[in-house]
N, C-alpha and C. Protein backbone atom coordinates (compact mmCIF):
# COMPACT_ATOMS: atom_id res chain seq x y z
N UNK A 1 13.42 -17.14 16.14
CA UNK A 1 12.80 -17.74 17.32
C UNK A 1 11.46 -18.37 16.93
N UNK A 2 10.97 -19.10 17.01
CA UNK A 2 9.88 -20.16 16.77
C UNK A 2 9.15 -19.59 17.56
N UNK A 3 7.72 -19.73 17.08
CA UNK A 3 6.43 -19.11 17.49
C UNK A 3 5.52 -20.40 17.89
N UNK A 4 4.54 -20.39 18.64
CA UNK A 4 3.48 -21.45 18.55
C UNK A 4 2.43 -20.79 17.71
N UNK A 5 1.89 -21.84 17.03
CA UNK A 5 0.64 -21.22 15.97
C UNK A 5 -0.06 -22.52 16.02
N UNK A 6 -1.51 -22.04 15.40
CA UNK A 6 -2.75 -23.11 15.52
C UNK A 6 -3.02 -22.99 14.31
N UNK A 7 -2.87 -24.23 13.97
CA UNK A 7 -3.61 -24.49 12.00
C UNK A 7 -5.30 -25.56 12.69
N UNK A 8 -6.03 -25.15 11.51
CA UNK A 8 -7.26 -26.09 11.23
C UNK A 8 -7.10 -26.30 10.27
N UNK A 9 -7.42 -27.47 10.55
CA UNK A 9 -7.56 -28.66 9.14
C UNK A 9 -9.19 -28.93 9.03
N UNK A 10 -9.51 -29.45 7.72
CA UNK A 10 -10.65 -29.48 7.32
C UNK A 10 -10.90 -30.38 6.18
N UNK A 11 -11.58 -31.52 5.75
CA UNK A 11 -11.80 -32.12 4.65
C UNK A 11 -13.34 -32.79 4.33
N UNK A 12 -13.68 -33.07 3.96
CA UNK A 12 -14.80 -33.94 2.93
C UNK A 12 -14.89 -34.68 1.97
N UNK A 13 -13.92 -34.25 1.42
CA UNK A 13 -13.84 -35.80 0.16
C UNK A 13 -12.59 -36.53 -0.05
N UNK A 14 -12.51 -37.43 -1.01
CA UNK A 14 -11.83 -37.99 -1.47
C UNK A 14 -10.91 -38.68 0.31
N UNK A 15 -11.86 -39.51 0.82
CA UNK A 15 -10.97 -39.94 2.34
C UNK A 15 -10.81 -38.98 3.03
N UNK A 16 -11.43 -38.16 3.56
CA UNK A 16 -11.30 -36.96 4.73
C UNK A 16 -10.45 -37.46 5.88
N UNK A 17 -10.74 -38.53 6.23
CA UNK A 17 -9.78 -38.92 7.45
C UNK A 17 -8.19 -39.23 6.66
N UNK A 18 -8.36 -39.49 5.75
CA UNK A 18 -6.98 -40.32 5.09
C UNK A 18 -6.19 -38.72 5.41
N UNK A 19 -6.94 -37.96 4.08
CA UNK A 19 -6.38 -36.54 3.80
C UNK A 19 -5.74 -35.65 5.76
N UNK A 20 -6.53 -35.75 6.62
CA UNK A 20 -6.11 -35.01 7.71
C UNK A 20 -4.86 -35.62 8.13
N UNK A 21 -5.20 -36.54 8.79
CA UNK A 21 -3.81 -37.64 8.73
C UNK A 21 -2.43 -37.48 8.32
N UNK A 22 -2.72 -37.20 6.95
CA UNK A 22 -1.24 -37.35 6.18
C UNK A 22 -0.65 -35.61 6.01
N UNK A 23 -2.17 -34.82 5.80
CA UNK A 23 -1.83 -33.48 6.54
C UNK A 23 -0.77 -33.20 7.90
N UNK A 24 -1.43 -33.48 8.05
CA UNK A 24 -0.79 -33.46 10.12
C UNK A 24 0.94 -34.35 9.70
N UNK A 25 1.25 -35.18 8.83
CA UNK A 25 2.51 -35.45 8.71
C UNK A 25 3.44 -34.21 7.91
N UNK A 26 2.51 -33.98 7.16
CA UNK A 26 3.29 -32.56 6.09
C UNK A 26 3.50 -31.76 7.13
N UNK A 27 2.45 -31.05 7.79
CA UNK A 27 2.74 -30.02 8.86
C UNK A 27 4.13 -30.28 9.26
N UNK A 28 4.25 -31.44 9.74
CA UNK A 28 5.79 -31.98 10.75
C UNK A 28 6.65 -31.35 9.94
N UNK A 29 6.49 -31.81 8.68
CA UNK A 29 7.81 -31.72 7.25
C UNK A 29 8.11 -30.39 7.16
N UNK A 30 7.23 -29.02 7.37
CA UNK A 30 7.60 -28.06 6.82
C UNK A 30 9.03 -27.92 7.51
N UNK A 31 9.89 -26.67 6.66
CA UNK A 31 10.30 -26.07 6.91
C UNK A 31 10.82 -25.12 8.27
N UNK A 32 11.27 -25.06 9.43
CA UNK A 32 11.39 -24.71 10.68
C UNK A 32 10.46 -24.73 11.37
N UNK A 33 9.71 -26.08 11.48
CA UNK A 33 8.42 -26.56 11.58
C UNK A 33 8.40 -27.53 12.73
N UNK A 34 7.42 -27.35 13.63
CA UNK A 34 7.56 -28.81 14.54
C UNK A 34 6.03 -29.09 15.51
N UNK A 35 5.45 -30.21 14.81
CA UNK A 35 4.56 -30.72 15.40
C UNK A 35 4.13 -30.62 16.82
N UNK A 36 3.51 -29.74 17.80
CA UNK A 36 3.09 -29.99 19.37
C UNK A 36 2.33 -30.90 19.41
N UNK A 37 1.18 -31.11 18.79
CA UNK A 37 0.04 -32.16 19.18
C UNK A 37 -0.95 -31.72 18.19
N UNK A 38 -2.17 -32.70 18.55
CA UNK A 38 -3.19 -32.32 17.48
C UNK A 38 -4.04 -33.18 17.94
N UNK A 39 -5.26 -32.61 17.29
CA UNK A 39 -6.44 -33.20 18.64
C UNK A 39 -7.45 -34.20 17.84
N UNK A 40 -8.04 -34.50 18.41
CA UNK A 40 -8.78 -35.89 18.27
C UNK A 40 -9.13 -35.24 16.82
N UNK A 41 -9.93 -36.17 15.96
CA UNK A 41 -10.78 -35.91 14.27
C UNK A 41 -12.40 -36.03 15.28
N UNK A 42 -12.88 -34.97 14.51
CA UNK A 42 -14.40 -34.59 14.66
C UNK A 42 -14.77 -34.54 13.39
N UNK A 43 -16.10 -34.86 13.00
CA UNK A 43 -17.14 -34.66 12.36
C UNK A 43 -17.82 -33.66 12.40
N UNK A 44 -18.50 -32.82 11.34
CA UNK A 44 -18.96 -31.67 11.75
C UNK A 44 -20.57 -31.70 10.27
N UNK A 45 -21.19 -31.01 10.71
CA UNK A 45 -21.96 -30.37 9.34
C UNK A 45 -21.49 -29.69 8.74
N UNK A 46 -21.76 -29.53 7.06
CA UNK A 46 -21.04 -28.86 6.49
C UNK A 46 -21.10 -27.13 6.82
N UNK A 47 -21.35 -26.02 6.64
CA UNK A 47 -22.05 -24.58 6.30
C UNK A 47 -21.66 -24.38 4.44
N UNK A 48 -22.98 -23.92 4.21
CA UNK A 48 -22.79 -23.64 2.93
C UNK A 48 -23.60 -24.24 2.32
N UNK A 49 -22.92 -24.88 0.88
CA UNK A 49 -23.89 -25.68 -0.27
C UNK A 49 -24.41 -27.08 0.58
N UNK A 50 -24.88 -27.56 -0.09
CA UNK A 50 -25.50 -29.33 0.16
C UNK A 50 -24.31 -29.84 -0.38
N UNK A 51 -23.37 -30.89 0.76
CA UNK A 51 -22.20 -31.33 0.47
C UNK A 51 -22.12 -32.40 2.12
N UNK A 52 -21.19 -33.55 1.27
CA UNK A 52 -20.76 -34.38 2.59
C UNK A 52 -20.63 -33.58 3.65
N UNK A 53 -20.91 -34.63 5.60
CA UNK A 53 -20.21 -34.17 6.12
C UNK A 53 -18.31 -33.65 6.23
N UNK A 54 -18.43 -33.19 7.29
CA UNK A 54 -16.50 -32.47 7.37
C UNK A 54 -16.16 -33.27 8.50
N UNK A 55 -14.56 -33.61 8.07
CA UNK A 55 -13.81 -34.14 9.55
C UNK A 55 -12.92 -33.03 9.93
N UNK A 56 -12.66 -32.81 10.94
CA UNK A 56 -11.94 -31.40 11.22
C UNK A 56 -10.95 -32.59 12.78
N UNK A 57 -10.40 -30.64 12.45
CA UNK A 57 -9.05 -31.64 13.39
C UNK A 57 -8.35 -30.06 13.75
N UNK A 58 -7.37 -30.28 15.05
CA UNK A 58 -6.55 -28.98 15.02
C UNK A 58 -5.28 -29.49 15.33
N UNK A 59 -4.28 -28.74 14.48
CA UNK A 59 -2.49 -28.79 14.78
C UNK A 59 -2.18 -27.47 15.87
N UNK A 60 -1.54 -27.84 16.54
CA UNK A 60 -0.56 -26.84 17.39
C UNK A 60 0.84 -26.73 16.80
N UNK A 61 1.44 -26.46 16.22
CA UNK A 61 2.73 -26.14 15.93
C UNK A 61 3.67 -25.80 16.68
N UNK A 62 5.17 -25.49 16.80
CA UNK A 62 5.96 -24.40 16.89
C UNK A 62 6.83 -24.12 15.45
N UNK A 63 6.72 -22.66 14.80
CA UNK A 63 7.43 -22.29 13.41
C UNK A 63 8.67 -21.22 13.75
N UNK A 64 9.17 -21.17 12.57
CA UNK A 64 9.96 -20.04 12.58
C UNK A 64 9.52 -19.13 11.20
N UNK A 65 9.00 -20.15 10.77
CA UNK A 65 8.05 -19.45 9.71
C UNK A 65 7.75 -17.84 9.69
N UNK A 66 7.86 -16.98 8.87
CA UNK A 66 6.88 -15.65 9.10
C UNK A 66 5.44 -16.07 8.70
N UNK A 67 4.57 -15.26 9.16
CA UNK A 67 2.95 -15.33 9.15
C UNK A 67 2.74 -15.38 7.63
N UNK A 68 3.03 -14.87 6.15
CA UNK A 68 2.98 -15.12 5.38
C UNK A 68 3.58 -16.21 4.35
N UNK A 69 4.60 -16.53 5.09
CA UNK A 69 5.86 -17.97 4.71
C UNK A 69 4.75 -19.23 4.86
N UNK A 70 4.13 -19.09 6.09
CA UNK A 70 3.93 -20.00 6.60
C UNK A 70 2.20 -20.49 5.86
N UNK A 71 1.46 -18.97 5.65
CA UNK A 71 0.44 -19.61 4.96
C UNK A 71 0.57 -19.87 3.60
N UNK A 72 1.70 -19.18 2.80
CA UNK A 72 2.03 -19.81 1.72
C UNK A 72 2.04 -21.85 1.48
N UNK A 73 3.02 -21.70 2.59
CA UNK A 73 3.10 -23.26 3.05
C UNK A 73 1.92 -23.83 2.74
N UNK A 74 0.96 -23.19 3.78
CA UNK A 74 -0.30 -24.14 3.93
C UNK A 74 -0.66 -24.48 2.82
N UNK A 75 -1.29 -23.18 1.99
CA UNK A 75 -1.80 -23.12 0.54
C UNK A 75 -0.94 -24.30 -0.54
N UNK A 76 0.01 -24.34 -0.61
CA UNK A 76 0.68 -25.05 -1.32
C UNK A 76 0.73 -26.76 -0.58
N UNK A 77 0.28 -26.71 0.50
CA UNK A 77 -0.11 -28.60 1.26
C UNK A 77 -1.19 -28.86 0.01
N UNK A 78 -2.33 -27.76 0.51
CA UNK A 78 -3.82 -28.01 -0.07
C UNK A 78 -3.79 -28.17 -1.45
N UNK A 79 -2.64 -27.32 -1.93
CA UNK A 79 -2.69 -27.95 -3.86
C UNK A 79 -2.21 -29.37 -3.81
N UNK A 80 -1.24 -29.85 -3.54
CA UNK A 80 -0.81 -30.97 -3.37
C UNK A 80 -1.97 -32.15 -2.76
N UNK A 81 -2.78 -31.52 -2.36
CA UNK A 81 -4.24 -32.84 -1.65
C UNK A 81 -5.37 -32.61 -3.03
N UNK A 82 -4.76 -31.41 -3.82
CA UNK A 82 -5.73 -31.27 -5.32
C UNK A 82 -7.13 -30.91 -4.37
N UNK A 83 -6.57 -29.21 -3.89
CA UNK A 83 -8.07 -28.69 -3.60
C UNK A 83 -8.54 -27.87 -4.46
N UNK A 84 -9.41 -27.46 -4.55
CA UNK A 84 -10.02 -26.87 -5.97
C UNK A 84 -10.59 -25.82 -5.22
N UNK A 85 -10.51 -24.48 -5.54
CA UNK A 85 -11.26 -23.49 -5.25
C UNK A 85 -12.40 -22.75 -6.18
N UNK A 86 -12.93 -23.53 -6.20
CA UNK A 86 -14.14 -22.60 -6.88
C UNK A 86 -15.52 -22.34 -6.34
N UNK A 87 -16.11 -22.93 -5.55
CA UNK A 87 -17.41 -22.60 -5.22
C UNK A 87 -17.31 -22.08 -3.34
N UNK A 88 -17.50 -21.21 -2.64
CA UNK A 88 -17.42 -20.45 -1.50
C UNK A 88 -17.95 -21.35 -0.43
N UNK A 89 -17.31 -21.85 0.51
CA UNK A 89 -17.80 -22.99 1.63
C UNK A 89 -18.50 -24.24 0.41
N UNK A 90 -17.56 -24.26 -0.70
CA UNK A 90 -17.67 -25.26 -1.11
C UNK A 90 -17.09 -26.84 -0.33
N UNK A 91 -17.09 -28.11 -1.19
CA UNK A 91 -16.63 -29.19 -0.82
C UNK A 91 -15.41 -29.48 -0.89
N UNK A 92 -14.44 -29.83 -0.33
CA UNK A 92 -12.81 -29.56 -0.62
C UNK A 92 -12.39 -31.02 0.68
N UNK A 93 -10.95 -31.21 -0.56
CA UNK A 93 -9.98 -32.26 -0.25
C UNK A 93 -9.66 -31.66 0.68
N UNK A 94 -8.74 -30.81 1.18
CA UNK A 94 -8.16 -29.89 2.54
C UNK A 94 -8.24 -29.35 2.17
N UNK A 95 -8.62 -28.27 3.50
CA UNK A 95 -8.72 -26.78 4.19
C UNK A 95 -7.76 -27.10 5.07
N UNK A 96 -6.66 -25.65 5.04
CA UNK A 96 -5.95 -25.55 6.16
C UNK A 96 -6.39 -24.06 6.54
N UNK A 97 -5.98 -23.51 7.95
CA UNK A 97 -6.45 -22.54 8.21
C UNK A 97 -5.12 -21.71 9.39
N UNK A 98 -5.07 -20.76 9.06
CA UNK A 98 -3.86 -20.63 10.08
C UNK A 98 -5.22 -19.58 10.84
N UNK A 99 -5.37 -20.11 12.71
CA UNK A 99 -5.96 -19.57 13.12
C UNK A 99 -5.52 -18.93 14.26
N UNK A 100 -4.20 -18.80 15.03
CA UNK A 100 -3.54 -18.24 15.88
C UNK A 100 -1.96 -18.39 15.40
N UNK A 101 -1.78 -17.14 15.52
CA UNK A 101 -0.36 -16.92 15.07
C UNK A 101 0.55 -16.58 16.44
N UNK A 102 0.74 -17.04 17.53
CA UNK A 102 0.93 -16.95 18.94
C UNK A 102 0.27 -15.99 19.33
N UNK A 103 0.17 -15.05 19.77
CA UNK A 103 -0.81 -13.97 20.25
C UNK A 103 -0.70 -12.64 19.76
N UNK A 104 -0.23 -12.84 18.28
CA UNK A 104 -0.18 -11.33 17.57
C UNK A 104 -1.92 -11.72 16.86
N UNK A 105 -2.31 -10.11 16.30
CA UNK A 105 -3.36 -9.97 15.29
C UNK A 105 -2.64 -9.64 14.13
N UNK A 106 -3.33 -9.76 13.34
CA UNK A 106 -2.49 -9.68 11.72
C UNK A 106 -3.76 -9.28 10.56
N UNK A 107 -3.71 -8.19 10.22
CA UNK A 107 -4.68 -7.90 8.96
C UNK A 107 -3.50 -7.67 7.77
N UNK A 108 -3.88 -8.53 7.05
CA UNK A 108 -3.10 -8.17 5.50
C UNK A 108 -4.21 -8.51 4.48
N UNK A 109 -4.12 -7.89 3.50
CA UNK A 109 -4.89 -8.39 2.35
C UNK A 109 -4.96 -10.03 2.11
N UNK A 110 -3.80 -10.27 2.57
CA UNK A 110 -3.90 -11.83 2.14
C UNK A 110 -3.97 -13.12 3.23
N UNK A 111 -4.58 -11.92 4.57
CA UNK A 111 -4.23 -13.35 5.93
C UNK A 111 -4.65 -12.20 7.18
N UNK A 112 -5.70 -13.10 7.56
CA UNK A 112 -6.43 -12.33 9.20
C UNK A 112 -6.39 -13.04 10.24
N UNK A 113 -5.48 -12.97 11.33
CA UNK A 113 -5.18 -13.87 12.21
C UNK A 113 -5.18 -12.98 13.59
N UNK A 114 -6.52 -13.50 14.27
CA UNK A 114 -7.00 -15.03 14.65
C UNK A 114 -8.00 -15.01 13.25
N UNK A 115 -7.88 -15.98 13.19
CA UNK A 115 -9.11 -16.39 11.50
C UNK A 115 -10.73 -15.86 11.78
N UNK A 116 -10.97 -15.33 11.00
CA UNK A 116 -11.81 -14.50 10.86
C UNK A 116 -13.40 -15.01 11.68
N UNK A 117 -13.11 -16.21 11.57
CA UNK A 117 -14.76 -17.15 12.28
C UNK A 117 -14.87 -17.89 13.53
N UNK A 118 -13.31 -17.70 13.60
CA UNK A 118 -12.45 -18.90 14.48
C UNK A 118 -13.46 -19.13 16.23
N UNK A 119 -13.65 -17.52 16.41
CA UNK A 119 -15.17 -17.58 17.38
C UNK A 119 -16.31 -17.73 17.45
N UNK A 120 -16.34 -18.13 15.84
CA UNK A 120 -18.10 -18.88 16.14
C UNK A 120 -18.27 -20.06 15.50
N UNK A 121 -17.57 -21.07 15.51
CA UNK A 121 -17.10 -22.00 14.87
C UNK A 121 -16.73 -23.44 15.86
N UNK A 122 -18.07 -23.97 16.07
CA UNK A 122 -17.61 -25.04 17.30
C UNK A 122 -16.82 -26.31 16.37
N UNK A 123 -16.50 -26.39 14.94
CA UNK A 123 -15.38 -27.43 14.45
C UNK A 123 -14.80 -26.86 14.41
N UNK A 124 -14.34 -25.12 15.25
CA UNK A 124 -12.66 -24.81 14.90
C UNK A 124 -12.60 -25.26 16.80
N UNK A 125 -13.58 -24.56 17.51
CA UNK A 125 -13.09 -24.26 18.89
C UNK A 125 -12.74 -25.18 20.17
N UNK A 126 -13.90 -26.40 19.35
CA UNK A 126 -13.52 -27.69 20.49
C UNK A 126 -12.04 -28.40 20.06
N UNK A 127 -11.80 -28.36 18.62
CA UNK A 127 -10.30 -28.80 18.69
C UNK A 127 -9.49 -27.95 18.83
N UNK A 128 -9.42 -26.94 18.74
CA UNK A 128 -8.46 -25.96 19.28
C UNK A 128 -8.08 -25.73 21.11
N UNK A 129 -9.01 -26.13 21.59
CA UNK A 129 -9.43 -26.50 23.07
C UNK A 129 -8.55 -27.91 23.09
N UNK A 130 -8.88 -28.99 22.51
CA UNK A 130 -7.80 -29.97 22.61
C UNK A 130 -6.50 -29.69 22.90
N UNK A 131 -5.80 -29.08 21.96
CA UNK A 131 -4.38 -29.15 21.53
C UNK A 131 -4.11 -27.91 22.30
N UNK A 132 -4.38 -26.68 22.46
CA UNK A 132 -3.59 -25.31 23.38
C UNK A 132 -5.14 -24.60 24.43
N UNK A 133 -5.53 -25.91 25.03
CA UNK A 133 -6.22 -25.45 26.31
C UNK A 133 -6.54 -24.10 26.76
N UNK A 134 -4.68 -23.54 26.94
CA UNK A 134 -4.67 -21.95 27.96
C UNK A 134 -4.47 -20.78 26.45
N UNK A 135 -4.99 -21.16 25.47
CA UNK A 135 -4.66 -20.30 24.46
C UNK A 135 -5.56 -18.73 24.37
N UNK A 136 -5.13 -17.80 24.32
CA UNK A 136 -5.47 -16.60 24.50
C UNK A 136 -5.86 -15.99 23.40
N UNK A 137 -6.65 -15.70 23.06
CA UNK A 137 -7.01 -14.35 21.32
C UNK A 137 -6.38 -12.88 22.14
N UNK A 138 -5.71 -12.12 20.62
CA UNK A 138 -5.21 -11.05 21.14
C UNK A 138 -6.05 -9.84 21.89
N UNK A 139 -7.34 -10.07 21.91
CA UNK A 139 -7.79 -9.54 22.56
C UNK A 139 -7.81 -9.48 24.36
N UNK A 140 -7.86 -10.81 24.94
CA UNK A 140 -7.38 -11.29 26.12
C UNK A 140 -8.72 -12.58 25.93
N UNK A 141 -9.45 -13.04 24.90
CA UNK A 141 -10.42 -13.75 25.88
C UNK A 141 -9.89 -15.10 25.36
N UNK A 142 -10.22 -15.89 26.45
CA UNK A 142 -9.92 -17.29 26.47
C UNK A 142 -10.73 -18.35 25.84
N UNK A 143 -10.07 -19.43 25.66
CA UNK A 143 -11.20 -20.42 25.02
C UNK A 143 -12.28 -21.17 26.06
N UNK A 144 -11.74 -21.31 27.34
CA UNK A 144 -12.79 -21.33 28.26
C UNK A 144 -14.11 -20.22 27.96
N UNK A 145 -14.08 -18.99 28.30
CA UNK A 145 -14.65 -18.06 27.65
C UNK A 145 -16.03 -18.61 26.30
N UNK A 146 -15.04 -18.80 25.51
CA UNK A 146 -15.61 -18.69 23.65
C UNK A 146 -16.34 -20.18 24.31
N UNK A 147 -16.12 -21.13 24.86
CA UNK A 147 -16.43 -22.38 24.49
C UNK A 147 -17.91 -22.76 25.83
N UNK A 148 -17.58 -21.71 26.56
CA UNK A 148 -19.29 -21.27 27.14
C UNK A 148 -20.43 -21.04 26.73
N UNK A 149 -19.89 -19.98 25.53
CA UNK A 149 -21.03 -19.67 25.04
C UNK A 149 -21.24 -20.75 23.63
N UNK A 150 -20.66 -21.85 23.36
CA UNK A 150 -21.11 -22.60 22.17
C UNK A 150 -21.15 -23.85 22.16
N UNK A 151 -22.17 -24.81 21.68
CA UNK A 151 -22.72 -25.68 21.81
C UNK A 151 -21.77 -26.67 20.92
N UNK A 152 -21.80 -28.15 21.05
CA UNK A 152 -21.46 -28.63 19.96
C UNK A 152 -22.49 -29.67 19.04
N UNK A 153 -23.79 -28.72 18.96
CA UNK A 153 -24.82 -28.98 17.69
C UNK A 153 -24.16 -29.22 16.66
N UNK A 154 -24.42 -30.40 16.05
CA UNK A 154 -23.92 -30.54 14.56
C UNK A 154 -22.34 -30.58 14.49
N UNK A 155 -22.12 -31.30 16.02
CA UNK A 155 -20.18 -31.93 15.72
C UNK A 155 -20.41 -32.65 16.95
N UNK A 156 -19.58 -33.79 16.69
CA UNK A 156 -19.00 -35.06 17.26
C UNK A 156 -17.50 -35.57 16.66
N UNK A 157 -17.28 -36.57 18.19
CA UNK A 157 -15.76 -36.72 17.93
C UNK A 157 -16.13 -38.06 17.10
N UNK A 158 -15.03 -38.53 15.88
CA UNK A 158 -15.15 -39.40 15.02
C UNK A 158 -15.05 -40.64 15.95
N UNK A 159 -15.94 -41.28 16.44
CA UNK A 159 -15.77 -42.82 16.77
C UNK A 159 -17.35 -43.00 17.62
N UNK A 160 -17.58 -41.30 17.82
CA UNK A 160 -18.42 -41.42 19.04
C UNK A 160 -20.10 -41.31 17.91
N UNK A 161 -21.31 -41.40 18.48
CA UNK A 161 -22.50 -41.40 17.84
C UNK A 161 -22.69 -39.72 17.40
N UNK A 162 -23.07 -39.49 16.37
CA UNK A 162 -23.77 -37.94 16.08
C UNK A 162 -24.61 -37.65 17.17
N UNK A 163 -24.35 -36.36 17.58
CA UNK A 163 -25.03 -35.36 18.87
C UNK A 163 -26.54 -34.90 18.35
């Protein structure tokens, strides 16, 4: 049975807009995989080192994927965009992020879902607000809720002027 799940996307170099874009087509491609929508491209500041701004973006899915199938998946998009992991909130071709897995929680050594920042994070929360509006954290609180208490300092939607 197919689940709805929320990926974030994330880039900075090498064409950030190109890279989300053609992301958001792979997503389609996976495996018992199917595109819902995906929300406008934002701009964001980076967190971390001194590095370009970020374009961020959010997918809604429906998978049949299991929660670990599926971030395998991801991980293996991001080699294919030649992301490099070495430096921590470093600069990277894609970031994918699996940040709602329909309304289960999930701790494994290798995957924490809802994503670990996903609530304090106004380039995860205003596009995630795009694409699944009535979306719930397993706790019960809503993105209405989360998106009260956070500003969008240091993000804008790509077309519009920096905030």
């Amino acid at each position: 049975m197919a689940i709805d799940v929320a990926i974030g996307l994330g880039s900075n170099l090498d064409d950030p807009v190109g890279q989300i874009e053609q992301a958001l087509g792979e997503l389609n491609q996976l495996p018992g995989t199917r595109l819902i929508n995906a929300s406008p491209l934002y701009g964001s500041k980076a967190v971390g080192p001194a590095q370009p701004d970020y374009v961020n973006a959010c997918a809604r899915l429906q998978t049949t994927l299991a929660p670990l199938a599926l971030l395998d998946a991801l991980q293996a998009l991001e080699q294919s965009h030649r992301r490099v992991r070495k430096i921590h909130w470093g600069p990277r071709t894609l970031d994918l992020d699996l940040l709602l897995y329909g309304d289960q929680r999930i701790n494994l050594p290798r995957l924490t879902v809802p994503h670990a920042f996903l609530t304090e994070r106004n380039f995860v929360l205003y596009p995630l607000a795009d694409v699944w509006p009535d979306a719930r954290l397993p706790d019960g609180r809503t993105l209405d809720s989360l998106l009260a208490v956070c500003t969008m300092e240091g993000l804008w939607r790509l077309g519009n002027e920096k905030e």
